[in-house]
N, C-alpha and C. Protein backbone atom coordinates (compact mmCIF):
# COMPACT_ATOMS: atom_id res chain seq x y z
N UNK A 1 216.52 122.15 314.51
CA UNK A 1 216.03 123.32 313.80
C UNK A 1 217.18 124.28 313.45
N UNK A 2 218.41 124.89 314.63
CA UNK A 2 219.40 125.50 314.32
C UNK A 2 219.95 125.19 313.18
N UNK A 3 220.41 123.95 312.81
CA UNK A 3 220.82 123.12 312.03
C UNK A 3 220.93 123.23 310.72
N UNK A 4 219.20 123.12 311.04
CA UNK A 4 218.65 123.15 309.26
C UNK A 4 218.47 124.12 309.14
N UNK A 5 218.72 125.51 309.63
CA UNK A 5 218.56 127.06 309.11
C UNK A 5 220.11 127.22 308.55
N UNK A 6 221.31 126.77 309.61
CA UNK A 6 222.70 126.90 309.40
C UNK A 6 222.72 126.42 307.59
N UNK A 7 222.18 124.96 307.55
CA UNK A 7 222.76 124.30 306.60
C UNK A 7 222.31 124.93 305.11
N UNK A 8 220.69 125.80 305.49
CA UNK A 8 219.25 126.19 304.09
C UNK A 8 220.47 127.39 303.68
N UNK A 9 220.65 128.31 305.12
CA UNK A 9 220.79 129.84 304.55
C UNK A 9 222.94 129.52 304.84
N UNK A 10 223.38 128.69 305.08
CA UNK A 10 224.81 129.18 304.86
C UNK A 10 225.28 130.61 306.02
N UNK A 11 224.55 130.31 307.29
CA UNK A 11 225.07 131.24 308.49
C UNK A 11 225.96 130.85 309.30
N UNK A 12 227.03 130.25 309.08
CA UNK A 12 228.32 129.62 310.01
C UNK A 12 229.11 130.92 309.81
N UNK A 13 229.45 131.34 310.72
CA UNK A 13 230.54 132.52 310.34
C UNK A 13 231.72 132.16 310.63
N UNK A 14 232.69 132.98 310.03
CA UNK A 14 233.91 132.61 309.49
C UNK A 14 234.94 132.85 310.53
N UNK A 15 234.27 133.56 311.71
CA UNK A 15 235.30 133.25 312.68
C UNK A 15 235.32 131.84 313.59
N UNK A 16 234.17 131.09 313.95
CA UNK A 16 233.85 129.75 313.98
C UNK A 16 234.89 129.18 313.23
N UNK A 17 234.38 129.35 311.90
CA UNK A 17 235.61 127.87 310.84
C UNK A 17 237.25 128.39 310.91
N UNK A 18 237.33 129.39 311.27
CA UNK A 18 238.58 129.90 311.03
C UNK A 18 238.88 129.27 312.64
N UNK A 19 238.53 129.95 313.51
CA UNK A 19 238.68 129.14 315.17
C UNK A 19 239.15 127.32 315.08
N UNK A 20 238.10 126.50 314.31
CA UNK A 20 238.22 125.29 314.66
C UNK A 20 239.55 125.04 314.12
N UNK A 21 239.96 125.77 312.77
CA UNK A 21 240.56 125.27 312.10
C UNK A 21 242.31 126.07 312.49
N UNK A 22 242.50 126.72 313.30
CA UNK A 22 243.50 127.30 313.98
C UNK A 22 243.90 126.84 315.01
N UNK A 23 242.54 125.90 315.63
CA UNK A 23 242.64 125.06 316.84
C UNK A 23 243.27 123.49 316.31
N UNK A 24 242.69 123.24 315.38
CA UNK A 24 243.38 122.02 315.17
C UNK A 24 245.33 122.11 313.98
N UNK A 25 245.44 122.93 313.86
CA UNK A 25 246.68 122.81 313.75
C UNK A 25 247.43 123.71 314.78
N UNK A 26 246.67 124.20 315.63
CA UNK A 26 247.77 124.33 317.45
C UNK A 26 247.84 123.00 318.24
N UNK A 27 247.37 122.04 318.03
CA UNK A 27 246.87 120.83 318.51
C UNK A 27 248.35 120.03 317.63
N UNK A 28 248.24 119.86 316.58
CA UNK A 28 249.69 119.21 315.82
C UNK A 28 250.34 119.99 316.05
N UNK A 29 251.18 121.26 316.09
CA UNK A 29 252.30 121.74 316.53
C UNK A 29 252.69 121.80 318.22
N UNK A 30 251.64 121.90 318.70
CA UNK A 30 252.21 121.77 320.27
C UNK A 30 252.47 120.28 320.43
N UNK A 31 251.53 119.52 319.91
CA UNK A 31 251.89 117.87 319.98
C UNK A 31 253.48 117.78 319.54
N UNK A 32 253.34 118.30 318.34
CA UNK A 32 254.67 117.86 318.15
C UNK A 32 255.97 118.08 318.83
N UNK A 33 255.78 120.03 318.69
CA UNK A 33 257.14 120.29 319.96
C UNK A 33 257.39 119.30 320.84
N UNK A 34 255.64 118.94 321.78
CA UNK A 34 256.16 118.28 323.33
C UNK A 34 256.80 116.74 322.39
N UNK A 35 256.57 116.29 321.47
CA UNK A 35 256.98 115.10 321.10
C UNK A 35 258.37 115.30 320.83
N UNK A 36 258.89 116.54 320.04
CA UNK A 36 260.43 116.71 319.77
C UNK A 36 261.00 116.83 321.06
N UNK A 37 260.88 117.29 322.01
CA UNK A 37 261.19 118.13 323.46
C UNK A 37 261.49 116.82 324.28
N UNK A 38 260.51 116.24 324.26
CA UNK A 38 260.74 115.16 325.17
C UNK A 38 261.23 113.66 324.59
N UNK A 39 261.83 113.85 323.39
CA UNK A 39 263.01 113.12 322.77
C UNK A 39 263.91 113.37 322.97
N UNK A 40 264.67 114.53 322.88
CA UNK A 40 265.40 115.24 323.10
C UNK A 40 266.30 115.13 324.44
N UNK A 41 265.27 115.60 325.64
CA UNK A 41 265.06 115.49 327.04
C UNK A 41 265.67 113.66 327.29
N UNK A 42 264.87 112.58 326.63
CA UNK A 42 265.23 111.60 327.05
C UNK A 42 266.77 110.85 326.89
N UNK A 43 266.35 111.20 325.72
CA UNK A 43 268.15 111.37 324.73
C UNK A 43 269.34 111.60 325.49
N UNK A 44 269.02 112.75 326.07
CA UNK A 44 269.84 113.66 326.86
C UNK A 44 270.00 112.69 328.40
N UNK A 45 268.92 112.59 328.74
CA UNK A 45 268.94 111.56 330.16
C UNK A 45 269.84 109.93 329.96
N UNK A 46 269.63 109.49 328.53
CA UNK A 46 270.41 108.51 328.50
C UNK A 46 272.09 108.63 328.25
N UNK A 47 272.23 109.97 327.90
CA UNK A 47 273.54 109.65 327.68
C UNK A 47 274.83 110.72 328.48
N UNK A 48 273.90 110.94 329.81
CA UNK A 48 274.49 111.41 330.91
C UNK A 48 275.58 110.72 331.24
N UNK A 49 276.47 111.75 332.15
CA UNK A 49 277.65 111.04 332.43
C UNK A 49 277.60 110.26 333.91
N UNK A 50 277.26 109.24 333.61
CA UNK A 50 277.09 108.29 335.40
C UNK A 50 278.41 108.07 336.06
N UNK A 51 279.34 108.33 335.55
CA UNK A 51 280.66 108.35 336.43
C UNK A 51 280.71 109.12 337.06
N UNK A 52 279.91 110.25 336.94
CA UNK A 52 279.95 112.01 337.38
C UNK A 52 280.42 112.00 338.75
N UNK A 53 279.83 111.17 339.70
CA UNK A 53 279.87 111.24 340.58
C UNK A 53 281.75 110.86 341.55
N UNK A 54 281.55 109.57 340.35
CA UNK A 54 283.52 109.18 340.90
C UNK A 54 284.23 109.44 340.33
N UNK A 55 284.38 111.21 339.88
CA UNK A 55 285.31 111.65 338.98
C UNK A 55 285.37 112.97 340.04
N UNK A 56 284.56 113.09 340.62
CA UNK A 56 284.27 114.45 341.56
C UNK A 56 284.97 113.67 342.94
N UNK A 57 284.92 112.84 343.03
CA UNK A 57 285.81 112.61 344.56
C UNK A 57 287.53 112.61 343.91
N UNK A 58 287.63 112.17 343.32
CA UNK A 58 289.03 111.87 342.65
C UNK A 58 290.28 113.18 342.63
């Protein structure tokens, strides 16, 4: 019944569509950061210096 009153008379208000639609592109930008971030991060982990350690006794 909600439904079909929403859909007859056009009562969705605009902070609803504005909400979903603010929510789903915070959803692709945080995705993405953590996706850039933790490239980055790994990147960084691979190309550490592993000698580190027998350059510090030396």
């Amino acid at each position: 019944m909600v439904n079909g009153y929403c859909e007859v008379y056009h009562d969705r208000s605009y902070i609803d569509i504005h909400f979903w639609g603010v929510l789903a592109e915070m959803v692709i930008y945080v995705g993405g950061a953590l996706t850039v971030a933790c490239t980055l991060g790994w990147g960084l982990y691979l190309l550490r210096d592993k000698n580190k350690d027998k350059k510090e006794d030396e």
